[in-house]
Protein backbone atom coordinates (compact mmCIF):
# COMPACT_ATOMS: atom_id res chain seq x y z
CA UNK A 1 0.00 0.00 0.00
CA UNK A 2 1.36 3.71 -0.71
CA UNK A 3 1.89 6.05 1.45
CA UNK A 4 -1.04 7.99 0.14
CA UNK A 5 -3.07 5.18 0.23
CA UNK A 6 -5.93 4.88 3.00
CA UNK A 7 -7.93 1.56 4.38
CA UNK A 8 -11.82 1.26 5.59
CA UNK A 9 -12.96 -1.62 7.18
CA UNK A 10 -16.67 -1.82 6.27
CA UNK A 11 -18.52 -4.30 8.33
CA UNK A 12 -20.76 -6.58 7.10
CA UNK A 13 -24.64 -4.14 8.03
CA UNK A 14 -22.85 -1.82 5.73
CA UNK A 15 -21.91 -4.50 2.49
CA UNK A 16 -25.48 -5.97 3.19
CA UNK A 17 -26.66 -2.73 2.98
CA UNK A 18 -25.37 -2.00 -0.36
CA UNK A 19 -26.71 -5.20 -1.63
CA UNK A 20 -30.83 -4.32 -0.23
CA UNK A 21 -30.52 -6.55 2.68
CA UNK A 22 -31.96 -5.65 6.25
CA UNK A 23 -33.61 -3.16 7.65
CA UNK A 24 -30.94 -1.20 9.56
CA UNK A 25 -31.71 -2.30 12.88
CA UNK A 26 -28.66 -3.60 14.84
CA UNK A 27 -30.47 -6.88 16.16
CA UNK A 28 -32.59 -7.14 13.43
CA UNK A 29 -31.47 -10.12 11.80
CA UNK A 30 -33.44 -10.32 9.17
CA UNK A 31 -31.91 -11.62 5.23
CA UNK A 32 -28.79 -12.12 7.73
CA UNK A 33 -28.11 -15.55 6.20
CA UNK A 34 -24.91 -17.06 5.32
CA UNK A 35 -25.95 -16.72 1.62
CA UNK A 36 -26.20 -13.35 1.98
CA UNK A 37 -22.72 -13.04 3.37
CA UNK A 38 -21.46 -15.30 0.15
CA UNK A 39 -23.46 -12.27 -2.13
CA UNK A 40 -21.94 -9.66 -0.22
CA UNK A 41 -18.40 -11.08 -0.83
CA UNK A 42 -18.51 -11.88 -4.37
CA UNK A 43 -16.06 -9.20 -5.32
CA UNK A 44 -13.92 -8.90 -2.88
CA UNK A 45 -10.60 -10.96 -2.41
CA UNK A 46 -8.82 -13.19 0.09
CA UNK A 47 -7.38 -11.72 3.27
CA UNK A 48 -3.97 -13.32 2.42
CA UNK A 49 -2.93 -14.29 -0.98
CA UNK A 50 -3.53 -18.46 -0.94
CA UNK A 51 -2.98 -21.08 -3.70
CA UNK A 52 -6.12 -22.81 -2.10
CA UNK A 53 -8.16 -20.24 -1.08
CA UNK A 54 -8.54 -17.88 -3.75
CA UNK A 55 -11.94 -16.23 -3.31
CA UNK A 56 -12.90 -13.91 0.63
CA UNK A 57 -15.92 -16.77 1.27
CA UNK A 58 -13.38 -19.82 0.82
CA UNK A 59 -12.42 -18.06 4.16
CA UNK A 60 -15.60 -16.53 5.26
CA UNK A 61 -16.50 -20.65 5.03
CA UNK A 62 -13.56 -20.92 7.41
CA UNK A 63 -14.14 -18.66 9.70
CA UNK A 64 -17.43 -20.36 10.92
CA UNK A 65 -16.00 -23.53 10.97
CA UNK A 66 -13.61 -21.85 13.48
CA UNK A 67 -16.85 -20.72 15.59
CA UNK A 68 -18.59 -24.33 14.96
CA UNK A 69 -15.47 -25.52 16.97
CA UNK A 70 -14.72 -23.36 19.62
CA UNK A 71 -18.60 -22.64 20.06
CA UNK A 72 -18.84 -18.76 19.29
CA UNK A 73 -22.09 -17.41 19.02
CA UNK A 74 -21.31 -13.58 18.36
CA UNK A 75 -20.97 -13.51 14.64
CA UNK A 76 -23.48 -10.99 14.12
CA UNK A 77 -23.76 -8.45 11.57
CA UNK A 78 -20.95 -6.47 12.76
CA UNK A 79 -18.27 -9.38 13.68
CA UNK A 80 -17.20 -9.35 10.28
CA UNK A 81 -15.93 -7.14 7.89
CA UNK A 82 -13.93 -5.99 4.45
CA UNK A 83 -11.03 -3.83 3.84
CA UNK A 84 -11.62 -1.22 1.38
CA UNK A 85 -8.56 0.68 -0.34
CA UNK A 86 -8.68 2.51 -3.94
CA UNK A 87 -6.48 -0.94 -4.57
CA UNK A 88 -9.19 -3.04 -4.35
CA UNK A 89 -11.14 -4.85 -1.22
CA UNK A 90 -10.61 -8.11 0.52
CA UNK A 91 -11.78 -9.91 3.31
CA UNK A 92 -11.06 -8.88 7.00
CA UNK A 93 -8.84 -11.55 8.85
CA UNK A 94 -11.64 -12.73 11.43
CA UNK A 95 -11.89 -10.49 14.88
CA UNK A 96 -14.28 -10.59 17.82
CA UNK A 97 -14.71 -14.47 18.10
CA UNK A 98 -14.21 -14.47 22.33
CA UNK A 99 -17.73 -15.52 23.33
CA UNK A 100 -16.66 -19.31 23.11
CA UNK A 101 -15.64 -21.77 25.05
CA UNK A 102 -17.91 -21.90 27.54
CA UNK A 103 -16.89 -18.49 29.00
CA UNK A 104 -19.73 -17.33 30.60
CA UNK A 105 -20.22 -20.74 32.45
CA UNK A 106 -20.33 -20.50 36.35
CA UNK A 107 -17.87 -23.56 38.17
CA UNK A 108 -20.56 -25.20 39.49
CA UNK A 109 -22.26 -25.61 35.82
CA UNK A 110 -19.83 -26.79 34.72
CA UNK A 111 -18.49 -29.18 37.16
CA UNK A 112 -22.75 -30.36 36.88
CA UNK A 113 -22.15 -30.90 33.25
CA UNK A 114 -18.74 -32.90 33.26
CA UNK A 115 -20.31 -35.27 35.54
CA UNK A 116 -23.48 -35.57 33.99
CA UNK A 117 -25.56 -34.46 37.25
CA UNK A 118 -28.45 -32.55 37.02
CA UNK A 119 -29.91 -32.86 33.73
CA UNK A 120 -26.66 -31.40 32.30
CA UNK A 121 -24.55 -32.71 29.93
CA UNK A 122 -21.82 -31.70 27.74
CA UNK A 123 -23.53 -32.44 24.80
CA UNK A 124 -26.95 -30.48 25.33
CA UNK A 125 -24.64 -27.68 26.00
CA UNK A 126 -22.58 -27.99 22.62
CA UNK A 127 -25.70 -28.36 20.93
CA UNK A 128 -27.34 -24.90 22.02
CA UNK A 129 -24.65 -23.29 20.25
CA UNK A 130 -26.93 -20.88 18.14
CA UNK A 131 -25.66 -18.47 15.41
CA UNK A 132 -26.95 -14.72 15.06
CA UNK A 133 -28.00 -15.47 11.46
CA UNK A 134 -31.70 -15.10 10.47
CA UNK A 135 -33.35 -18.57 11.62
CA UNK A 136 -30.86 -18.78 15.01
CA UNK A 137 -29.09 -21.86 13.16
CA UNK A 138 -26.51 -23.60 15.07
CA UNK A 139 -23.06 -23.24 14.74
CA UNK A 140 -22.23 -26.18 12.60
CA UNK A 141 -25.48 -25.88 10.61
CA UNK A 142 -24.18 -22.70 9.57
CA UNK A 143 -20.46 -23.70 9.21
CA UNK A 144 -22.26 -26.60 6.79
CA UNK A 145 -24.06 -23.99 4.58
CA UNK A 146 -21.21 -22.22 4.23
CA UNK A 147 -19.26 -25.58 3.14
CA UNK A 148 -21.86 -26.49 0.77
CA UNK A 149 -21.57 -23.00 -1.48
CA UNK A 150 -17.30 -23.25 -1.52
CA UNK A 151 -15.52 -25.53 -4.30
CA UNK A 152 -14.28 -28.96 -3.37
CA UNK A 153 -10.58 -27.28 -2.47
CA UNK A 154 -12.04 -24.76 0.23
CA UNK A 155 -14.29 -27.34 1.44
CA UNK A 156 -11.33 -30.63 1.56
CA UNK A 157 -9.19 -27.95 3.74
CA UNK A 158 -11.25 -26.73 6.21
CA UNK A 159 -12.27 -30.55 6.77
CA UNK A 160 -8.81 -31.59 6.93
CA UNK A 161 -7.99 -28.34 9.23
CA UNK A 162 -10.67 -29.03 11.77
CA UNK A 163 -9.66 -32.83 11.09
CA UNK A 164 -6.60 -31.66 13.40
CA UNK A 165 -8.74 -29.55 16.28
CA UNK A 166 -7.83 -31.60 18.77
CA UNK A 167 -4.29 -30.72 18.50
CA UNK A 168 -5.21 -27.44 19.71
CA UNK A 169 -5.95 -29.31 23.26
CA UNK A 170 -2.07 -28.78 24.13
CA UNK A 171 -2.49 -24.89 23.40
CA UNK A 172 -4.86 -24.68 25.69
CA UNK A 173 -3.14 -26.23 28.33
CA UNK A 174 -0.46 -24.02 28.33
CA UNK A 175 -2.24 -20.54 28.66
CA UNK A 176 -0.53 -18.95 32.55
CA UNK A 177 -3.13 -19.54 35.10
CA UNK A 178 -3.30 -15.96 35.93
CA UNK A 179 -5.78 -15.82 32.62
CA UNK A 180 -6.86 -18.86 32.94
CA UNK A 181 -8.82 -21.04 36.05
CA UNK A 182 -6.18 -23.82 36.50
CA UNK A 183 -9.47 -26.09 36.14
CA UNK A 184 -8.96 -27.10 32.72
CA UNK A 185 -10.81 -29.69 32.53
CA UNK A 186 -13.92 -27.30 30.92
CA UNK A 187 -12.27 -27.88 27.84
CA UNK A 188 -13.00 -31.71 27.98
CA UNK A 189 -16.75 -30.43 27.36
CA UNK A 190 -15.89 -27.74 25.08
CA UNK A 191 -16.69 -27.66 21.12
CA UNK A 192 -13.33 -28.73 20.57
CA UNK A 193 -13.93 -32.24 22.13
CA UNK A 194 -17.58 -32.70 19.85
CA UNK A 195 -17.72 -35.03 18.01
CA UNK A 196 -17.88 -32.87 14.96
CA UNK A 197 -19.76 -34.06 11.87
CA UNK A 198 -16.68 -32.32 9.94
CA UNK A 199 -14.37 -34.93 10.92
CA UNK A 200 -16.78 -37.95 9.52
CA UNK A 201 -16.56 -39.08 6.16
CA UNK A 202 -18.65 -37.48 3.46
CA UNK A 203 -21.30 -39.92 2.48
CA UNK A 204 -20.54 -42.44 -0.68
CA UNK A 205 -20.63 -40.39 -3.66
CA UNK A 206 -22.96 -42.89 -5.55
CA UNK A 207 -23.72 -46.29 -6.48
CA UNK A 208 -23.98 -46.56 -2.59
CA UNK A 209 -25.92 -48.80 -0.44
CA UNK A 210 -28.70 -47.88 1.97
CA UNK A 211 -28.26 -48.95 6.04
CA UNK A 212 -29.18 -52.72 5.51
CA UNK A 213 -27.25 -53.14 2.16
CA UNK A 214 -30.23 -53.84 0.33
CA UNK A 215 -30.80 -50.82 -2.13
CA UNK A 216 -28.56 -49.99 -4.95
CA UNK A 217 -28.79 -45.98 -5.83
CA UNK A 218 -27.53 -44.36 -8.78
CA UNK A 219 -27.34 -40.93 -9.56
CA UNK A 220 -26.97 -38.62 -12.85
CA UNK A 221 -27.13 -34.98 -12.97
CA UNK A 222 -29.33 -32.82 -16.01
CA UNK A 223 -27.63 -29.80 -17.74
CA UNK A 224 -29.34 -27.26 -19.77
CA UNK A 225 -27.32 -25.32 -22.60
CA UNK A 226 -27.94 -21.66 -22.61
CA UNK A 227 -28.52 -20.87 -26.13
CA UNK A 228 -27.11 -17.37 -26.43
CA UNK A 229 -23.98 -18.30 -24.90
CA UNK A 230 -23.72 -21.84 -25.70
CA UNK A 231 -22.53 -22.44 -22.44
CA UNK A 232 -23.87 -25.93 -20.00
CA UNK A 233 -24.98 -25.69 -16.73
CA UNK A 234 -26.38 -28.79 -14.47
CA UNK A 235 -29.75 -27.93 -13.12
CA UNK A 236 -30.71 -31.07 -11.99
CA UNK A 237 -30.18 -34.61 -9.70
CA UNK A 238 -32.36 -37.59 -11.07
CA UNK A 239 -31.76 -40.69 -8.79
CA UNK A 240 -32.28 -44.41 -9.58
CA UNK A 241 -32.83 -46.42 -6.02
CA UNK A 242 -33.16 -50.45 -6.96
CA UNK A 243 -34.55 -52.54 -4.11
CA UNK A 244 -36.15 -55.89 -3.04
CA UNK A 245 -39.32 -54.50 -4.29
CA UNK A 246 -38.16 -53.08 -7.36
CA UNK A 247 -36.96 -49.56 -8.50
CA UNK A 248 -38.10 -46.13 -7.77
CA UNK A 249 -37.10 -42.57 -9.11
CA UNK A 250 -36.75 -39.21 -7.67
CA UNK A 251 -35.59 -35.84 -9.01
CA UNK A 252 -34.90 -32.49 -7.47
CA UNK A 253 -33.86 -29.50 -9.47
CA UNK A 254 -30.51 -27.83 -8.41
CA UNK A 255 -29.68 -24.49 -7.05
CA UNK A 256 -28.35 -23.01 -9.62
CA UNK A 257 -31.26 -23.29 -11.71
CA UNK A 258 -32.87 -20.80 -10.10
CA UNK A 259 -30.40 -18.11 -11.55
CA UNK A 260 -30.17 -18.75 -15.24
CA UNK A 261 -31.79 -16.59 -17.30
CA UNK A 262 -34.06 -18.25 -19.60
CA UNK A 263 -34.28 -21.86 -18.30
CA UNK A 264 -37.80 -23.17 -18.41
CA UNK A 265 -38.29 -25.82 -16.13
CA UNK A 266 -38.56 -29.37 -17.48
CA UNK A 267 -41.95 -30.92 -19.22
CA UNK A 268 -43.64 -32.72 -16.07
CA UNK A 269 -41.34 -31.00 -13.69
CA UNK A 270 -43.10 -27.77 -13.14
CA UNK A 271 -42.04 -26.92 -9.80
CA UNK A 272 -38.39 -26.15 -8.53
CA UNK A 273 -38.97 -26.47 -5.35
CA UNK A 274 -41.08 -29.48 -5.21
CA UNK A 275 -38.87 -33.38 -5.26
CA UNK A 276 -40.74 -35.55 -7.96
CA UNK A 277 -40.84 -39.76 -7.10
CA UNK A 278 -42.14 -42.18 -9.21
CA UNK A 279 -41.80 -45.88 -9.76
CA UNK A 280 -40.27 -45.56 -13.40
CA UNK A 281 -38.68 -43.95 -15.02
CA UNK A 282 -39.94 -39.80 -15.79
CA UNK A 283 -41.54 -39.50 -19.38
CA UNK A 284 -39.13 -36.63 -20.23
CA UNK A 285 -35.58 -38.24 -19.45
CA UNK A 286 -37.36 -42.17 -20.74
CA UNK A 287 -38.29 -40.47 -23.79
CA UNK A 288 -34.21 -40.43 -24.65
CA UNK A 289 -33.79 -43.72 -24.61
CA UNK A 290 -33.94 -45.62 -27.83
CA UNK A 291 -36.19 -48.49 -27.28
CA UNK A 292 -34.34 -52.05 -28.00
CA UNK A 293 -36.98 -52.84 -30.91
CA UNK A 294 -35.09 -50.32 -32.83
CA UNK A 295 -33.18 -52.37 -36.06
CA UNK A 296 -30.49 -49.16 -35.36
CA UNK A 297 -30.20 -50.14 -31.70
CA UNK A 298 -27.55 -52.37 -31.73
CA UNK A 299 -25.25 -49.52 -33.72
CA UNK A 300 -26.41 -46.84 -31.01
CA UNK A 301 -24.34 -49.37 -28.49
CA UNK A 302 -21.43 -49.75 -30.53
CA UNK A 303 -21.13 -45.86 -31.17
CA UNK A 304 -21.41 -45.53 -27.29
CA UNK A 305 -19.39 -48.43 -26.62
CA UNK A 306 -21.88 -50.38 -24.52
CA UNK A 307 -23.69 -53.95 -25.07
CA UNK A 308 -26.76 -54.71 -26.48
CA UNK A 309 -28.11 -55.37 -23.66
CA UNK A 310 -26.77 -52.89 -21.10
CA UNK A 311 -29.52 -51.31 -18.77
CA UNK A 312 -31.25 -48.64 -19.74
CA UNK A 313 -30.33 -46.52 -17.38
CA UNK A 314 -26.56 -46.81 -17.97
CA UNK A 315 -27.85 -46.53 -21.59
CA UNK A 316 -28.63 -42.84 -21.06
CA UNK A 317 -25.98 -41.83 -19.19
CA UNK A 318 -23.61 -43.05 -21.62
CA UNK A 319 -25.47 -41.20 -24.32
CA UNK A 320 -26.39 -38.22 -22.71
CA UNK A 321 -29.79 -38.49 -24.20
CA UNK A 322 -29.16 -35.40 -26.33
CA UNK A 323 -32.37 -34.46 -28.71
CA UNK A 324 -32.32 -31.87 -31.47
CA UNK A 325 -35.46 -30.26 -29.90
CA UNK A 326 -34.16 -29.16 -26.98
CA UNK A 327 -31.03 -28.58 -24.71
CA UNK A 328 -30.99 -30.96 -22.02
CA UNK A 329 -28.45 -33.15 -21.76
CA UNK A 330 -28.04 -36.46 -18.81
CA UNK A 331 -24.28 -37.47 -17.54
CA UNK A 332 -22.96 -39.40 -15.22
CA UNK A 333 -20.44 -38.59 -12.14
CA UNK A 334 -16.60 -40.53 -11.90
CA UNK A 335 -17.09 -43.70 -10.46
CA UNK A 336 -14.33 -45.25 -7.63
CA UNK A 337 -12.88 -48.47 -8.76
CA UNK A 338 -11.78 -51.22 -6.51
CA UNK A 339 -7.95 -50.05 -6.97
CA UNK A 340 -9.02 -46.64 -5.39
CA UNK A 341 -8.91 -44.84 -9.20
CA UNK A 342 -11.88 -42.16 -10.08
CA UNK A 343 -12.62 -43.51 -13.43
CA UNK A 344 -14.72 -41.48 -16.03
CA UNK A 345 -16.26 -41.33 -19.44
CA UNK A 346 -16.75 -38.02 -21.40
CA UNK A 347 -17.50 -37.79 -24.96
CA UNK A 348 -15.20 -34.92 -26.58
CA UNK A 349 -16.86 -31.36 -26.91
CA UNK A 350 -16.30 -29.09 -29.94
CA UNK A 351 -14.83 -30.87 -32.78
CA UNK A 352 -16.80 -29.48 -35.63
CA UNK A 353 -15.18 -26.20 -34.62
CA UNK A 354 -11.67 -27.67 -34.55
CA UNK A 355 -10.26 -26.85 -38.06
CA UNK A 356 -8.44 -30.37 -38.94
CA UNK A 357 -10.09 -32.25 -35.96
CA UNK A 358 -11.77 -34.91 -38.17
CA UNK A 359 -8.70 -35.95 -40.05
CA UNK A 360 -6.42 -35.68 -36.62
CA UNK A 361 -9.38 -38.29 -35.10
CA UNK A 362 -8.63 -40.69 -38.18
CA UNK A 363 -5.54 -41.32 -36.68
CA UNK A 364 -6.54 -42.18 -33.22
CA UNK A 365 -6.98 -45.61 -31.47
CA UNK A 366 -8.28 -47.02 -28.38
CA UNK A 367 -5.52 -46.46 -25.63
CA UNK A 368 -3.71 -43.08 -26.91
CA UNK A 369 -2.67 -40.82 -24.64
CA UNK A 370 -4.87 -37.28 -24.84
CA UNK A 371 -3.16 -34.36 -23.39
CA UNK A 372 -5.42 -32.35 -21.29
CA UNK A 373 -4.28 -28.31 -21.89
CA UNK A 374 -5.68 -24.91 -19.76
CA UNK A 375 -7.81 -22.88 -22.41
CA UNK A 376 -7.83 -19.23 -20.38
CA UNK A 377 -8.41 -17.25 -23.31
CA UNK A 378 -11.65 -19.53 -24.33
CA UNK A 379 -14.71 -16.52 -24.74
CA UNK A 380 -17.02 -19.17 -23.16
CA UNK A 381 -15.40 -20.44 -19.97
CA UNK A 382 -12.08 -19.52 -19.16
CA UNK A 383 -11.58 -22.33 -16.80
CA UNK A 384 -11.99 -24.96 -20.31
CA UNK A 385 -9.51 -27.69 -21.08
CA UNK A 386 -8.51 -28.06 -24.05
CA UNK A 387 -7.59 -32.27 -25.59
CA UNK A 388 -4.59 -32.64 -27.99
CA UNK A 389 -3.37 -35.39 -29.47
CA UNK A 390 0.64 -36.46 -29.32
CA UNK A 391 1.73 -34.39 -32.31
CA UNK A 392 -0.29 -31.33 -30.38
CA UNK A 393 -3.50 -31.08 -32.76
CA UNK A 394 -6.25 -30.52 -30.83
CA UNK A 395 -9.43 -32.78 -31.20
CA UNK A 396 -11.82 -30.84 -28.85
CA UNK A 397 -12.58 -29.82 -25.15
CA UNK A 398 -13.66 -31.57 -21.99
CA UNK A 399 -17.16 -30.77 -21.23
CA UNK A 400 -18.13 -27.83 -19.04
CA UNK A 401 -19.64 -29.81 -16.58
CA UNK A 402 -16.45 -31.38 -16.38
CA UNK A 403 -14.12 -29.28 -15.96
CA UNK A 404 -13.94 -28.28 -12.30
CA UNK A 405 -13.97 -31.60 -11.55
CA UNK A 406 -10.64 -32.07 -13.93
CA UNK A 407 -8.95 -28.87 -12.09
CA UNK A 408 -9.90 -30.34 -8.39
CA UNK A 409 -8.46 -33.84 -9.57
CA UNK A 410 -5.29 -31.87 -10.73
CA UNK A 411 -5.13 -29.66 -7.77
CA UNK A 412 -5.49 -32.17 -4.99
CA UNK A 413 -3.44 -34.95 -6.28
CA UNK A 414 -0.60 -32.77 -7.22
CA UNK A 415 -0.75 -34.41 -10.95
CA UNK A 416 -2.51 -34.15 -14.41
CA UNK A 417 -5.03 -37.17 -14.70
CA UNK A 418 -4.82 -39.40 -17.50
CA UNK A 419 -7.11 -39.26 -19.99
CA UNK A 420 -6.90 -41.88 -23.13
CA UNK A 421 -9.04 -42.72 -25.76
CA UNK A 422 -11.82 -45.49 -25.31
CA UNK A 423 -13.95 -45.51 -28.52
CA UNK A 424 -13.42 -43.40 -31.88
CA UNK A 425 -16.72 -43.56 -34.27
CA UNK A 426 -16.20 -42.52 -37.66
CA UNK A 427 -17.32 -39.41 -39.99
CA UNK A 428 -20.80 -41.09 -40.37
CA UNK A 429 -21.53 -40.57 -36.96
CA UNK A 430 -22.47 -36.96 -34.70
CA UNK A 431 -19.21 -34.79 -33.88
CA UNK A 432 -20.90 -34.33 -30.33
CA UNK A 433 -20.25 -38.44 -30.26
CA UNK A 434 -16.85 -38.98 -32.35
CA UNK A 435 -14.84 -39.21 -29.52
CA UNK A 436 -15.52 -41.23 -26.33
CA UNK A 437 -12.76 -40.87 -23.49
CA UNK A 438 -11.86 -42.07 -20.14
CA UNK A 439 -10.63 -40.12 -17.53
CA UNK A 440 -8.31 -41.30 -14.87
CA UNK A 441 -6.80 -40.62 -11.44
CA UNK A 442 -6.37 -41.25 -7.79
CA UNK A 443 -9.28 -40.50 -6.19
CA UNK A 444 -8.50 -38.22 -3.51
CA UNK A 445 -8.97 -39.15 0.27
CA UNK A 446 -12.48 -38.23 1.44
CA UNK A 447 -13.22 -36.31 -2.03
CA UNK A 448 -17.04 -35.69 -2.79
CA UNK A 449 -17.00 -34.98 -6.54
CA UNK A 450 -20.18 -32.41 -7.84
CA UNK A 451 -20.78 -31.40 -4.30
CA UNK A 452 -20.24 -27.55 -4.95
CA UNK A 453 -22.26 -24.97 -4.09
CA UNK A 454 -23.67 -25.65 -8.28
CA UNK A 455 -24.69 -29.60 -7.54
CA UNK A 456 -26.50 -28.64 -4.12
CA UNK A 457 -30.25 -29.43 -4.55
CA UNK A 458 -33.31 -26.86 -3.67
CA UNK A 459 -35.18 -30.28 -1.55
CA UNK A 460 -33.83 -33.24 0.24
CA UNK A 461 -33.24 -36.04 -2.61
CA UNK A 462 -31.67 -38.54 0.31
């Protein structure tokens, strides 16, 4: 910063001001939600520069999972905060976060509540730990929402960070005893010693069993391409649950298909806040799937690289269950192989507007290497990969619902994955489906793939 050069901090009533939230009352909490707070910090940057956390609510995110474990319940309106400089604006490092830790507890509370006497317990205490956002949520509830709007990176280092809380035990222990009761056992009941839902396993990303091991469940997410951008987005989770008594369906529209401009939603799925069941399969995504009577059924599978008599389901999620008279599109998630590999298939995007693609396909066979290249100056997504071939032609992109997933894969394992080619169909057949790939790479420990804040669904689908 110059000499010339002066800082604001402007706390967070004045930035939800500016964006028409609240009323201006100081304990008025209304709007105060921790989506709010992500709106209010879309342009401003980190508090420190980070390889990992590169946007101010990667650490907003962080910042309540630091009150969800030490249990502070003061992180009103006015507890947080931006610096504001004619340089730019970023995110204040985190300040007033003292009411924790059971401060305000008396000794004989909390002698009651390590021992379990009276009614009192540690864990009813931990549990009344209630936020100042709109609602009263509790600590972790909020620390959750906050989790579930940052990319896989923020969200795999704040779990592994709180992973390590109980390291923080020793800290404790040293503090003098002249500012600190040497009775420090109240930390035993403190946040710190919850057992925090951070530190447990995400749930199985799919193809996971229910309690008893009796239902299979499958899941494949709906896109939408906008048509005056030509960009995809995924606005939707459809679900396939196969039981004892058969197979059911459910649907749920995602979050972020409430913000494009233009999207209709689907034929027989009205609502976008309503979860749809049924006990087959919905008209509009069955409708995509060419019926086995077909004579041309049998070459649909070998385009797609399936059998003849693969299930239907894995039928459209190989295909996509593209029509010309619309722009939905189905696909599938990476799926976790016994070896511990996220394995994927992708069909190649964008050949017909690859000068020389075609002829550069000719020359490809099942097994070749694809080199997977960063495509920042693409108009349409600056985040897109580019796929070139050994002698550096390119052949296409990866799709755009893809390609976070490719950079999280790259980022966490510290290495490029592998992507090779699994199926080439010839000039005859669509350029969307010339080019079938698989994608390859260690699947990171306790990864979620598609859980950002653009996969989260607007109802319950579990």
């Amino acid at each position: 910063m110059s000499d010339d050069e002066t800082e604001a901090l402007v706390h967070g009533n004045e930035l939800l001001d500016e964006i028409g939230v609240g009323t201006g009352e100081p304990h008025d909490r209304t709007g105060y939600t921790v989506e709010a707070v992500a709106r209010c910090l879309e342009r401003s940057g980190p508090p420190v520069p980070s390889d990992q956390l590169t946007a101010a609510f990667d650490w907003f995110a962080g910042y309540l999972v630091l009150d969800a474990v030490v249990g502070n319940t003061d992180r009103h309106q006015d507890n947080w905060a931006t610096i504001r400089s004619s340089a730019g604006e970023r995110l204040s490092p985190s300040f007033d976060h003292a009411s924790c830790l059971g401060f305000q507890v008396s000794d004989d509370e909390r002698l009651d509540r390590l021992e379990g006497r009276s009614n009192r317990t540690v864990a009813s205490y931990a549990a009344g730990a209630r936020t100042k956002f709109e609602g009263r949520p509790s600590t972790f509830d909020a620390a959750l929402a906050a989790l579930s709007l940052v990319g896989e990176v923020a969200r795999r280092h704040w779990f592994e960070a709180v992973a390590d809380a109980p390291d923080l035990l020793p800290v404790v222990s040293d503090i003098p005893d002249e500012r600190m009761k040497p009775d420090r056992e109240a930390v035993r009941w403190s946040p710190l010693r919850r057992e925090s839902p951070f530190v447990v396993s995400p749930p199985p990303y799919d193809g996971a069993m229910n309690a008893a091991g009796q239902v299979q469940e499958r899941a494949l997410f709906v896109s939408w391409r906008d048509p005056k951008l030509g960009s995809i987005h995924p606005i939707g989770r459809l679900v396939r649950r196969v039981g004892p008594d058969g197979e059911t369906y459910s649907f749920a529209y995602l979050k972020l298909a409430e913000r494009l401009e233009g999207f209709e939603p689907l034929p027989g799925l009205p609502d976008l806040h309503r979860r749809y069941d049924k006990d087959r399969l919905f008209p509009v995504f069955a409708n995509r799937i060419m019926p086995r009577s077909r004579p041309d059924y049998d070459l649909l599978s070998a385009h797609v690289d399936l059998r003849g008599d693969a299930d239907p389901f894995q039928v459209l999620a190989r295909t996509g269950g593209r029509r010309a008279t619309d722009r939905i599109e189905v696909f599938a998630g990476p799926e976790r192989t016994g070896e511990g590999e996220s394995c994927l298939l992708f069909f190649a995007r964008g050949i017909r507007h690859v000068a020389g693609a075609a002829e550069a396909l000719s020359t490809l066979q099942p097994g070749d290497r694809l080199a997977l290249v960063d495509d920042p100056q693409n108009p349409h997504n600056p985040r897109a990969v580019l796929l070139r071939i050994s002698d550096d032609r390119q052949v296409g992109w990866v799709p755009d619902y893809l390609v976070d997933h490719v950079h999280e894969l790259r980022q966490l394992n510290g290495i490029i994955p592998i992507v090779a080619v699994e199926h080439v169909n010839d000039e005859t057949v669509a350029p969307h489906m010339r080019l079938l790939c698989r994608l390859s790479a260690p699947w990171p420990d306790r990864y979620v793939p598609f859980s950002g804040p653009d996969f989260q669904t607007l109802v319950d689908l579990s």
